[in-house]
Protein backbone atom coordinates (compact mmCIF):
# COMPACT_ATOMS: atom_id res chain seq x y z
CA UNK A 1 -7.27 1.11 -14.93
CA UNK A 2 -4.37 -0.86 -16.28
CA UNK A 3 -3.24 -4.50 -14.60
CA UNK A 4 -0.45 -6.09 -16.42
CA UNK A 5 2.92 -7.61 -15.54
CA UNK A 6 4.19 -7.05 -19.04
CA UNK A 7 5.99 -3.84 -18.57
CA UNK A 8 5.17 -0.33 -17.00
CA UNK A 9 1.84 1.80 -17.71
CA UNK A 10 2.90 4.47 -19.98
CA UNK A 11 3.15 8.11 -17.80
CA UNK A 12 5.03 10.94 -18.10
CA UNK A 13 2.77 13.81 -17.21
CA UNK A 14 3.79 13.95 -13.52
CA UNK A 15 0.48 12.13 -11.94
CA UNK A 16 0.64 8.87 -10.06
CA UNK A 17 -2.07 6.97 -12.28
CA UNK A 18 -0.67 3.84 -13.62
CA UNK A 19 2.27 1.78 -12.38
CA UNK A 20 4.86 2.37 -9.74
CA UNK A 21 7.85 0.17 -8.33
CA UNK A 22 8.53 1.02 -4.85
CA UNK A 23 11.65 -0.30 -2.92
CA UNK A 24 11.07 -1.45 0.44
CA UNK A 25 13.79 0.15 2.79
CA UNK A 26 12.21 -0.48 6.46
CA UNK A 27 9.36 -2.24 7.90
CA UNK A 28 7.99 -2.72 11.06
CA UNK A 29 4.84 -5.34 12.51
CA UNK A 30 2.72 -3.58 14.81
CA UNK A 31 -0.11 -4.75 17.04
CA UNK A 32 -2.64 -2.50 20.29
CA UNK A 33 -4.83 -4.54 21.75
CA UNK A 34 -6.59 -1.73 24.68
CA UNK A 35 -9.78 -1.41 25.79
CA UNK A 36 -12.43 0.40 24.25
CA UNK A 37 -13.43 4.06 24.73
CA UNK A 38 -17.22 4.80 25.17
CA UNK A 39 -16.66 6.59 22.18
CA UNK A 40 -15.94 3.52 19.67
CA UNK A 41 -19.02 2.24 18.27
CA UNK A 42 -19.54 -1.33 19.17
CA UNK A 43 -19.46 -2.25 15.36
CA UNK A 44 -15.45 -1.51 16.00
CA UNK A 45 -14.96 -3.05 19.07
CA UNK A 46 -13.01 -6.61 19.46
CA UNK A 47 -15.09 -9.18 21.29
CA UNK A 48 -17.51 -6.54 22.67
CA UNK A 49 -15.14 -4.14 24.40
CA UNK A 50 -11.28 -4.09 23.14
CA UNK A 51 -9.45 -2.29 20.50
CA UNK A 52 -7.24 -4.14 18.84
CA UNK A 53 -5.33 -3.23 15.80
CA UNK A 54 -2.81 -5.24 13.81
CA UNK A 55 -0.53 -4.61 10.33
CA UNK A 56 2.63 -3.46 9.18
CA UNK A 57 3.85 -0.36 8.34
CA UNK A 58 6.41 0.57 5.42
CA UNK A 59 8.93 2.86 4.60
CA UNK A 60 9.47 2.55 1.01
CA UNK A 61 10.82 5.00 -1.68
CA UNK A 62 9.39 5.30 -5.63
CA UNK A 63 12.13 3.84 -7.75
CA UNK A 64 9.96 3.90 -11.09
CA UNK A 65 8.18 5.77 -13.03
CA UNK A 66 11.16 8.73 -13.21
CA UNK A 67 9.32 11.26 -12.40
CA UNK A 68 8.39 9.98 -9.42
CA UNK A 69 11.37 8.09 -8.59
CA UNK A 70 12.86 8.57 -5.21
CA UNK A 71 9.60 9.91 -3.37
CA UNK A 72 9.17 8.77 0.34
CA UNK A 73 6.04 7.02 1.27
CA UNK A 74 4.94 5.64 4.24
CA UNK A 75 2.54 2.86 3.41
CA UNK A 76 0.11 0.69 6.21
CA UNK A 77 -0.54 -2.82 5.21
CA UNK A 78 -4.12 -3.62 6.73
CA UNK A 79 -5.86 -6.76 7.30
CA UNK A 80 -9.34 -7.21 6.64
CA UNK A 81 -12.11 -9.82 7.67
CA UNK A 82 -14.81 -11.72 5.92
CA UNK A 83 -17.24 -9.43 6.53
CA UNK A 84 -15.21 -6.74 3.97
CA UNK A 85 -16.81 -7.14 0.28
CA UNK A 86 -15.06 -6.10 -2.79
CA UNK A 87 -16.90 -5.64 -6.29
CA UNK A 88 -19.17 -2.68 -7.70
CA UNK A 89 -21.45 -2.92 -5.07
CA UNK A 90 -18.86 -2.53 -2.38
CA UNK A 91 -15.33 -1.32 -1.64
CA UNK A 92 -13.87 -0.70 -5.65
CA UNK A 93 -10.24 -0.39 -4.32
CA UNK A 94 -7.81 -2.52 -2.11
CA UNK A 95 -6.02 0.42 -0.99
CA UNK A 96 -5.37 4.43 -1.41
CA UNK A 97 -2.54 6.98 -1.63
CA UNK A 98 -3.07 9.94 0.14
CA UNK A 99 -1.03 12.74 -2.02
CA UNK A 100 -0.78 15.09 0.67
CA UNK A 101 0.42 13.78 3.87
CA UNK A 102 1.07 15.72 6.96
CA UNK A 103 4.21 17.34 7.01
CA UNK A 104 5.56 16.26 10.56
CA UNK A 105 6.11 12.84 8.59
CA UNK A 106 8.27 13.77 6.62
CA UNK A 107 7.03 11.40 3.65
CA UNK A 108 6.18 13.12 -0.05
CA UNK A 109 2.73 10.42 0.02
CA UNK A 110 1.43 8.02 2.62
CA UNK A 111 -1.08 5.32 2.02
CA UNK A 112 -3.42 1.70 3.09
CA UNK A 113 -3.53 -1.02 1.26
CA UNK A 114 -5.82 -4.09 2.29
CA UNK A 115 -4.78 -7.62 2.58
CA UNK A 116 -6.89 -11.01 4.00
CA UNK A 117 -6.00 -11.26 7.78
CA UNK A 118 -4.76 -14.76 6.92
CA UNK A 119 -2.18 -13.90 5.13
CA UNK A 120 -0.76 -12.21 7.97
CA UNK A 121 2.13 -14.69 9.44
CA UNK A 122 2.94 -14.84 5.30
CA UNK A 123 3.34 -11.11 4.50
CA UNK A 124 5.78 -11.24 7.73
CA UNK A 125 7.50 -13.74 7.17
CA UNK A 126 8.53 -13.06 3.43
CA UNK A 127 9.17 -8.92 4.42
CA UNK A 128 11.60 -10.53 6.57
CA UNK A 129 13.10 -12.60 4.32
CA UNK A 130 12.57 -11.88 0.66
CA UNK A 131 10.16 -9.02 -0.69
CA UNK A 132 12.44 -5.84 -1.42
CA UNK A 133 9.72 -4.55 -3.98
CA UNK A 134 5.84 -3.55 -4.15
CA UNK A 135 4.48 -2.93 -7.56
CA UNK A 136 0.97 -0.75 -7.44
CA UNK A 137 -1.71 -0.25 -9.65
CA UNK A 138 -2.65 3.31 -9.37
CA UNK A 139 -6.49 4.65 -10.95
CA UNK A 140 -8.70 7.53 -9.93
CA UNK A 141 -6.56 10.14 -9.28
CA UNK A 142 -7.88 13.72 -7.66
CA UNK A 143 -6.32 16.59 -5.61
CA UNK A 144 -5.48 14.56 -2.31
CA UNK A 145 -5.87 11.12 -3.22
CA UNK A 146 -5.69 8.12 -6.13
CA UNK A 147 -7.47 4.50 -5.83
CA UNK A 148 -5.57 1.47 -5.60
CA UNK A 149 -6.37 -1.28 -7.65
CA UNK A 150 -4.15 -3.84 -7.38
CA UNK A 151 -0.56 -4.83 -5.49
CA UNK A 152 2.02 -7.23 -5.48
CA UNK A 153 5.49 -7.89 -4.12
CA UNK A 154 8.68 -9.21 -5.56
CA UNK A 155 12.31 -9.85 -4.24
CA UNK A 156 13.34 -8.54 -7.24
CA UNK A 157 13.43 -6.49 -10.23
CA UNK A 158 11.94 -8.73 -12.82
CA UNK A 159 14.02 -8.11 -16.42
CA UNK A 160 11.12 -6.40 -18.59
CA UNK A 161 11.35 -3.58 -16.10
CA UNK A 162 14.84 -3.12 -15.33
CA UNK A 163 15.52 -0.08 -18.62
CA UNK A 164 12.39 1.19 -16.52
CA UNK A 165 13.44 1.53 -13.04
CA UNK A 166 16.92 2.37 -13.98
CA UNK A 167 16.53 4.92 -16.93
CA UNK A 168 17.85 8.51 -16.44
């Protein structure tokens, strides 16, 4: 798994492992707060007996590598707790693509990615304002899924990667 911001991770073979630059073209905050069914574990229930469910979702569009470039994905920004542990004994990934999404969404790949809940009046207020751009770090690739090791966003295309995201 490769994690630099000095250029793009070589590919070229068609898979999703490495680096891609997504553009941002919608985005929309979301937030349920319902109550519980019987069904829903207390472990996942809000202050004893509510669902509630915040995060953003993403329409975005691969602009680099080529081979993947323009590809639709849908992507949910999730928040997380104290309670979730990274590291080699826990969760090894802050987020996932899915490769094969359900057709009815029209999307070529659809996908989490994990952020602290307080970031959460941040992220919103620079989607709204600034971030065009979300780099990932893609590892762990198989038939319906790859790992996500790392993410970041930018307003723009930094210089080292424009010949990247604009060859032909």
């Amino acid at each position: 798994m490769q994690i630099d911001d000095d250029g793009p991770s070589p590919q070229g073979d068609g898979s999703l492992e490495g680096r891609l630059l997504i553009e941002i073209k919608a985005w929309e905050g979301n937030l349920h707060l319902g109550l519980s069914s019987e069904l829903t574990p207390l472990e996942y229930r809000f202050q004893g007996g509510l669902d509630y469910v915040r995060g953003f979702d993403l329409d975005c569009r691969v602009v680099a590598p080529k081979h993947q470039r323009g590809r639709l994905i849908r992507l949910r920004l999730s928040p997380f707790g104290p309670e979730m542990r990274f590291g080699p004994e826990e969760l090894d990934e802050v987020g996932q693509l899915n490769l094969n999404p359900p057709e009815s969404l029209n999307v070529d790949l659809m996908g989490t990615l994990f952020f602290p809940e307080a970031a959460m009046s941040a992220i919103a207020t620079c989607l709204s304002t600034c971030w065009k751009y979300l780099h990932l770090w893609t590892f762990d690739e198989r038939d319906d899924r790859a790992g996500v090791s790392a993410f970041s966003f930018s307003s723009s295309i930094h210089k080292n990667l424009e010949a990247w995201a604009t060859s032909d």
